[in-house]
Structures are given as structure tokens and as C-alpha cells.
Protein backbone atom coordinates (compact mmCIF):
# COMPACT_ATOMS: atom_id res chain seq x y z
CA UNK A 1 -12.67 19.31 -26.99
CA UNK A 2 -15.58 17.13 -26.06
CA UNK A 3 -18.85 18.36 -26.97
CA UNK A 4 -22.78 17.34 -26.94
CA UNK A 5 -22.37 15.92 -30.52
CA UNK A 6 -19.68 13.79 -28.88
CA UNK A 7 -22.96 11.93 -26.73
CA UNK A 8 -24.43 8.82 -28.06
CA UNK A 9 -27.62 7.56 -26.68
CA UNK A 10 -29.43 4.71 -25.94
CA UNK A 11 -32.20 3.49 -24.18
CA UNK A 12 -32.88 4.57 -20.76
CA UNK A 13 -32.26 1.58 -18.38
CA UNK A 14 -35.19 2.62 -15.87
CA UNK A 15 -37.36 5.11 -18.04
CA UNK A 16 -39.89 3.83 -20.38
CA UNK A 17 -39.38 6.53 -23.85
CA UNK A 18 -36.35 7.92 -22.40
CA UNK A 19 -32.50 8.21 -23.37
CA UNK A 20 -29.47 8.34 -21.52
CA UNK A 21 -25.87 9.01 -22.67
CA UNK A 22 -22.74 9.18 -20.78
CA UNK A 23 -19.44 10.41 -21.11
CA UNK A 24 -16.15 10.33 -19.28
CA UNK A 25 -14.45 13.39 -19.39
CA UNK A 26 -11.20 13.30 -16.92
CA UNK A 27 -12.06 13.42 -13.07
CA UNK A 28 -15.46 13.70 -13.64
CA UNK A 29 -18.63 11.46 -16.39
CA UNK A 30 -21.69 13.51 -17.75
CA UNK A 31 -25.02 11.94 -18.11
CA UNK A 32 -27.43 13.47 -20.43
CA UNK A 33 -31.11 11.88 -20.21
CA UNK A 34 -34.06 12.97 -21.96
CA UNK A 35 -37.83 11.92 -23.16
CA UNK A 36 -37.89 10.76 -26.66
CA UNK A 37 -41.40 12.79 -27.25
CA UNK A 38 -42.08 15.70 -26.30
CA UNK A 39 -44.57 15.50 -23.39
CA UNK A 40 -43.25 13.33 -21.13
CA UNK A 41 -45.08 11.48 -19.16
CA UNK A 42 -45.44 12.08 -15.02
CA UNK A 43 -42.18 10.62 -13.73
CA UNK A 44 -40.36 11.02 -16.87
CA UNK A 45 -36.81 12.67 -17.43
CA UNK A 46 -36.88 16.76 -17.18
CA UNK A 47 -35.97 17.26 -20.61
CA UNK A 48 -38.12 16.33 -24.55
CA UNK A 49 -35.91 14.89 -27.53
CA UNK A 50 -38.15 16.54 -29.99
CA UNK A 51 -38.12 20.21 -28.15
CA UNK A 52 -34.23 20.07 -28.34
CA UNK A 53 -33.82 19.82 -24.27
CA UNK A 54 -32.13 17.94 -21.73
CA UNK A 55 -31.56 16.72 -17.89
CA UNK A 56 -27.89 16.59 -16.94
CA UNK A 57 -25.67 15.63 -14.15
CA UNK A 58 -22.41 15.61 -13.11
CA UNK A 59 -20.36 12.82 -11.41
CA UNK A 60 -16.86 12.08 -9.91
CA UNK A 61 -15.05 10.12 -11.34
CA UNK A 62 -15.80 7.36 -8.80
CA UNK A 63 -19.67 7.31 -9.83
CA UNK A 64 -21.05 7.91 -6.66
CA UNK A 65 -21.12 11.67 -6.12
CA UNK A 66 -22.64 13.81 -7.99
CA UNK A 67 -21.33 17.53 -8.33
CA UNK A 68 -24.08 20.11 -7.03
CA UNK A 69 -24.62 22.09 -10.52
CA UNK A 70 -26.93 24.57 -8.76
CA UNK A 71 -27.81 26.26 -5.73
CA UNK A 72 -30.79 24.10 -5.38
CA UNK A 73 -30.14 20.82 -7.23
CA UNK A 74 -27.56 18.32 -8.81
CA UNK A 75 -29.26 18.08 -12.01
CA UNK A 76 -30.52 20.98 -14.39
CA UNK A 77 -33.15 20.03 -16.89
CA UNK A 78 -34.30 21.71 -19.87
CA UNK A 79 -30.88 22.49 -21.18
CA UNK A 80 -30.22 22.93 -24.81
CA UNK A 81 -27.14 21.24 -26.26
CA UNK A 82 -25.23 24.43 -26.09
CA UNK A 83 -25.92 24.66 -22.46
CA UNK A 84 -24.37 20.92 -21.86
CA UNK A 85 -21.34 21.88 -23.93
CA UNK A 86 -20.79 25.01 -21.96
CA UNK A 87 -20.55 22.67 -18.76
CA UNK A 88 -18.69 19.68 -20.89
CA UNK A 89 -16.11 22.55 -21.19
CA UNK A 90 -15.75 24.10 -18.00
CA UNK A 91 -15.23 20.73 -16.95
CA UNK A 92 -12.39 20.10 -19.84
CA UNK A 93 -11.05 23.57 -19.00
CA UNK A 94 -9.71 22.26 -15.55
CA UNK A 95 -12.61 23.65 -13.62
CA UNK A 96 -14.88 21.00 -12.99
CA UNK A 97 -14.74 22.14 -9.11
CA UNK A 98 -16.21 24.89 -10.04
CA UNK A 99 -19.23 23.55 -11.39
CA UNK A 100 -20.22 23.13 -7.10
CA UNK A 101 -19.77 26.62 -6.20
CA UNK A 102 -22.64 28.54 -5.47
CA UNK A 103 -23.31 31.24 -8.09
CA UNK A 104 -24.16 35.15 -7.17
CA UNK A 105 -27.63 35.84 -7.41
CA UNK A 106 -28.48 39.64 -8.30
């Protein structure tokens, strides 16, 4: 199984001091994007190399949509490694269509 060690990163094509890695995993590609320090600057990516933390989104396998991954968003930043492996394999697991379905709030 696929996991966050399995990204490799590179320059961000449109973010000065950020990253971006993606991966194809069946019906659906991660991208992982982050800022290489760890203040990023205004506009930057929602997630700091150095602090360990990350901005991810989902897509179909097409490119073009993106799975909602919250209630209120398509992306979730700040997320740890662990946190992007959890979704890597709940998308590997067969239930990627879950990943769109909103989640009980208590």
C-alpha cells in the first residue's frame, strides 16, 4: 500500500517556496503541496515543510474534479503525513467515494 513516503516533490509550478507532489492511486491522484519554510508567506500553500504539515486534495481520475474531503472544502491543510496516509488508504481500500460524504458532527 501506497503511503506519504511513497510522494516525491518538486517545485511548485505556481508558488514561489512551495512543493507539490502527486500520485495516482486507481480512480482517483493525490496532490500534496506545502511551503518549504515554515511561515509562509500571504498566498502561500496551507501547510510548512519544516513544521511537518501539509495541504491535500483529491482528484478523479480525469483531473478535473476534485473530491469534496470536508463539509466545507476540497482541500484540508495542516495535515501531518499520517493524516495523508490515512486518506491515501481509504482511497486504496476501495472507498475513495467515501472520502465526499459528509461526516457526523457531534
Amino acid at each position: 500500500m501506497k503511503t506519504f513516503d511513497n510522494l516525491v516533490f518538486n517545485d511548485h509550478p505556481n508558488t514561489a517556496g512551495g512543493l507539490m507532489a502527486r500520485l495516482d492511486l486507481g480512480d482517483y491522484q493525490v496532490s500534496v503541496v506545502t511551503m518549504k519554510g515554515d511561515k509562509p508567506q500571504f498566498g502561500g500553500l496551507y501547510g510548512s515543510q519544516l513544521a511537518g504539515t501539509y495541504e491535500v486534495a483529491v482528484f478523479g481520475k480525469d483531473g478535473s474534479s476534485m473530491v469534496r474531503l470536508s463539509e466545507w472544502d476540497d482541500v484540508l491543510g495542516w495535515q501531518t503525513p499520517e493524516q495523508i496516509t490515512a486518506i491515501m488508504a481509504t482511497i486504496q481500500e476501495g472507498n475513495g467515494a467515501s472520502l465526499n460524504q459528509p461526516q457526523p458532527t457531534f
